[in-house]
Protein backbone atom coordinates (compact mmCIF):
# COMPACT_ATOMS: atom_id res chain seq x y z
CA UNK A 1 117.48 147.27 137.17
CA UNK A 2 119.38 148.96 139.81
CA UNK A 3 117.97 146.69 142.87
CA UNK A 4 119.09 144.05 140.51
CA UNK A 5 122.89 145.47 140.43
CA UNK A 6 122.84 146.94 144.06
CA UNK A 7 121.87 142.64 145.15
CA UNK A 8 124.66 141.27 142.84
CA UNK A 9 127.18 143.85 144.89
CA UNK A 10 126.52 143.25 147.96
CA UNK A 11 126.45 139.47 147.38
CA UNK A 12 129.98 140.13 145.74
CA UNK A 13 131.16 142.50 148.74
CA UNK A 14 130.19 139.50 150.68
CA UNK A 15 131.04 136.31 149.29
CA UNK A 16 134.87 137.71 148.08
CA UNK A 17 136.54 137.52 151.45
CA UNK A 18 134.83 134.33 151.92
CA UNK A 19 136.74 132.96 149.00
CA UNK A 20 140.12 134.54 150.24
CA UNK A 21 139.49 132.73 153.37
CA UNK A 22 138.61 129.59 151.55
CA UNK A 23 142.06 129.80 149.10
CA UNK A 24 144.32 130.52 152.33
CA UNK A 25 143.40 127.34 153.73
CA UNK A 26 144.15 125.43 151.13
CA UNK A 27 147.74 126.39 150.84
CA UNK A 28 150.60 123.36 150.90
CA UNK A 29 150.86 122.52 154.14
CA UNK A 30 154.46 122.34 154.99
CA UNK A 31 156.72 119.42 155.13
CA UNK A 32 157.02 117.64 158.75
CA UNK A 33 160.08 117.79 160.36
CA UNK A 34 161.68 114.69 161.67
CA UNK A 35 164.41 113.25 163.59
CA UNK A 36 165.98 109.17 163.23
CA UNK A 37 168.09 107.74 165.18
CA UNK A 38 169.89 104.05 165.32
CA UNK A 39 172.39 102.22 163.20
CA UNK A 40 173.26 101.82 159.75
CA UNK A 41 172.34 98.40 158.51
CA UNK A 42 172.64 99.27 154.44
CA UNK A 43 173.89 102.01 152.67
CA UNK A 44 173.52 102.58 148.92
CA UNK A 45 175.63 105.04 147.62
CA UNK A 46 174.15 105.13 144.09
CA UNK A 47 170.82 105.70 145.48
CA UNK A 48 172.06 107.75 147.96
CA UNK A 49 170.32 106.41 150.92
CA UNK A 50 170.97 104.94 154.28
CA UNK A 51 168.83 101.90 155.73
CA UNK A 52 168.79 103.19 159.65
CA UNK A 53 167.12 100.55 162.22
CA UNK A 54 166.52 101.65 165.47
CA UNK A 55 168.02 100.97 168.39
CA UNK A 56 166.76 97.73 169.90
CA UNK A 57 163.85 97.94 167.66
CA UNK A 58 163.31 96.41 164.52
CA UNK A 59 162.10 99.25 162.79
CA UNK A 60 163.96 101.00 160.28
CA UNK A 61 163.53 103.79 158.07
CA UNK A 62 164.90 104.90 155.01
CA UNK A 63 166.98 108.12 155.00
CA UNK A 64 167.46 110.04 151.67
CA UNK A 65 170.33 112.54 151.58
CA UNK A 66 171.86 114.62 148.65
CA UNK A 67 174.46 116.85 147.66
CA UNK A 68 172.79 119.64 150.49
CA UNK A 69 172.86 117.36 153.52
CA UNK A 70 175.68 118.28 155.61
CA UNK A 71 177.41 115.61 157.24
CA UNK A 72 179.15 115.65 160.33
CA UNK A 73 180.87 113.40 163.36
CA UNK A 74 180.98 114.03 166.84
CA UNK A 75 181.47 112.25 170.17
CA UNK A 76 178.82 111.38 172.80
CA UNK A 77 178.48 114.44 175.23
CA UNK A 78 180.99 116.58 173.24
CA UNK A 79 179.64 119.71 171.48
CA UNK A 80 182.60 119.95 169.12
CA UNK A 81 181.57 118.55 165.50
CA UNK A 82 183.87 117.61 162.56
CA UNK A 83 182.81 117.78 159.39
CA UNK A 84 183.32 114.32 157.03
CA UNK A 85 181.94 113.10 153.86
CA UNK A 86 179.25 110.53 153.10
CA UNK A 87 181.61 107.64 152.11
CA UNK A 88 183.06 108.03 156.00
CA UNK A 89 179.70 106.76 157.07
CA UNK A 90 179.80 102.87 156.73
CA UNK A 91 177.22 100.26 158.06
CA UNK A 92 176.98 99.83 161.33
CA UNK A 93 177.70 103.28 162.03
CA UNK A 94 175.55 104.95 164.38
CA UNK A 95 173.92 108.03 163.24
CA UNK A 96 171.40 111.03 164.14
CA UNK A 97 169.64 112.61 161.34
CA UNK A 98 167.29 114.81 160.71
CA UNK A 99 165.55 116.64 157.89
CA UNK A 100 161.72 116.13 156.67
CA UNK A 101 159.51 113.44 155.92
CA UNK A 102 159.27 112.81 152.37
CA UNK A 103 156.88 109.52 152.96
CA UNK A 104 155.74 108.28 156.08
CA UNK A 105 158.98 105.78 155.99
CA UNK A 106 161.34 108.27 154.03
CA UNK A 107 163.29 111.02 155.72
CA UNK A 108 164.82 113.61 153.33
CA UNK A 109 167.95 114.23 155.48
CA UNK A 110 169.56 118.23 155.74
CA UNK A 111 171.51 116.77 158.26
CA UNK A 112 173.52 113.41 158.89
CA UNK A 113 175.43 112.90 162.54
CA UNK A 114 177.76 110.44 163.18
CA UNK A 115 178.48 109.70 166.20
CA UNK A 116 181.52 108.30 167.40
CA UNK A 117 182.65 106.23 170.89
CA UNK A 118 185.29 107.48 173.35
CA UNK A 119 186.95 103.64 173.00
C-alpha cells in the first residue's frame, strides 16, 4: 500500500509542472500589430470603416475604427499633429493607420493619420 501511494506521488510531483508548462503555452496569443497606408477610396460612416487601397497597388484593406481611435492630421515631414474628427476624413484622402489585425484583411484602427499636402 505505501509503494502504491509513494508511485502515485512522485508521478504527481512529476507530471504537475508538466501541465503548467503545457497550459502556459496555450495562452491567447496576442493580437498582431499592423500598419496601412494609401488612399481612401470608400468610407462608410454607419459601419464605421474606411476602404484604404494602396498606393499604386490595387490592394486594399478594410480599416475598422471606433469611438477609441484617435484621429489626427499632419503635413508630410512636419512633426506637429492636429487633432480632427472622423467626418474630416473624406475619400480620397490619404491616410496612415495603424492598430491590430482583426482578420487577415481587417485592421482595427487605434490610430487614423491624415496627411495633408504643402499645396
Amino acid at each position: 500500500m505505501l509503494k502504491k501511494q509513494l508511485t502515485l506521488l512522485s508521478a504527481l510531483v512529476l507530471i504537475f509542472p508538466l501541465a503548467m508548462v503545457m497550459a502556459r503555452q496555450q495562452a491567447p496569443a496576442t493580437p498582431k500589430q499592423g500598419r496601412w497606408e494609401g488612399t481612401v477610396s470608400r468610407s462608410d460612416a454607419e459601419k464605421s470603416t474606411l476602404t484604404v487601397r494602396k498606393a499604386g497597388s490595387s490592394d486594399e484593406r478594410t480599416v475598422q475604427y471606433d469611438s477609441s481611435t484617435k484621429w489626427v492630421s499632419q503635413y508630410h515631414g512636419e512633426t506637429k499633429t492636429n487633432n480632427i474628427s472622423p467626418s474630416d476624413v473624406k475619400d480620397g484622402d490619404r491616410v496612415i493607420c495603424t492598430g491590430t489585425w482583426d482578420k487577415p484583411a481587417v485592421l482595427h484602427a487605434n490610430l487614423i493619420s491624415k496627411r495633408l499636402s504643402m499645396n
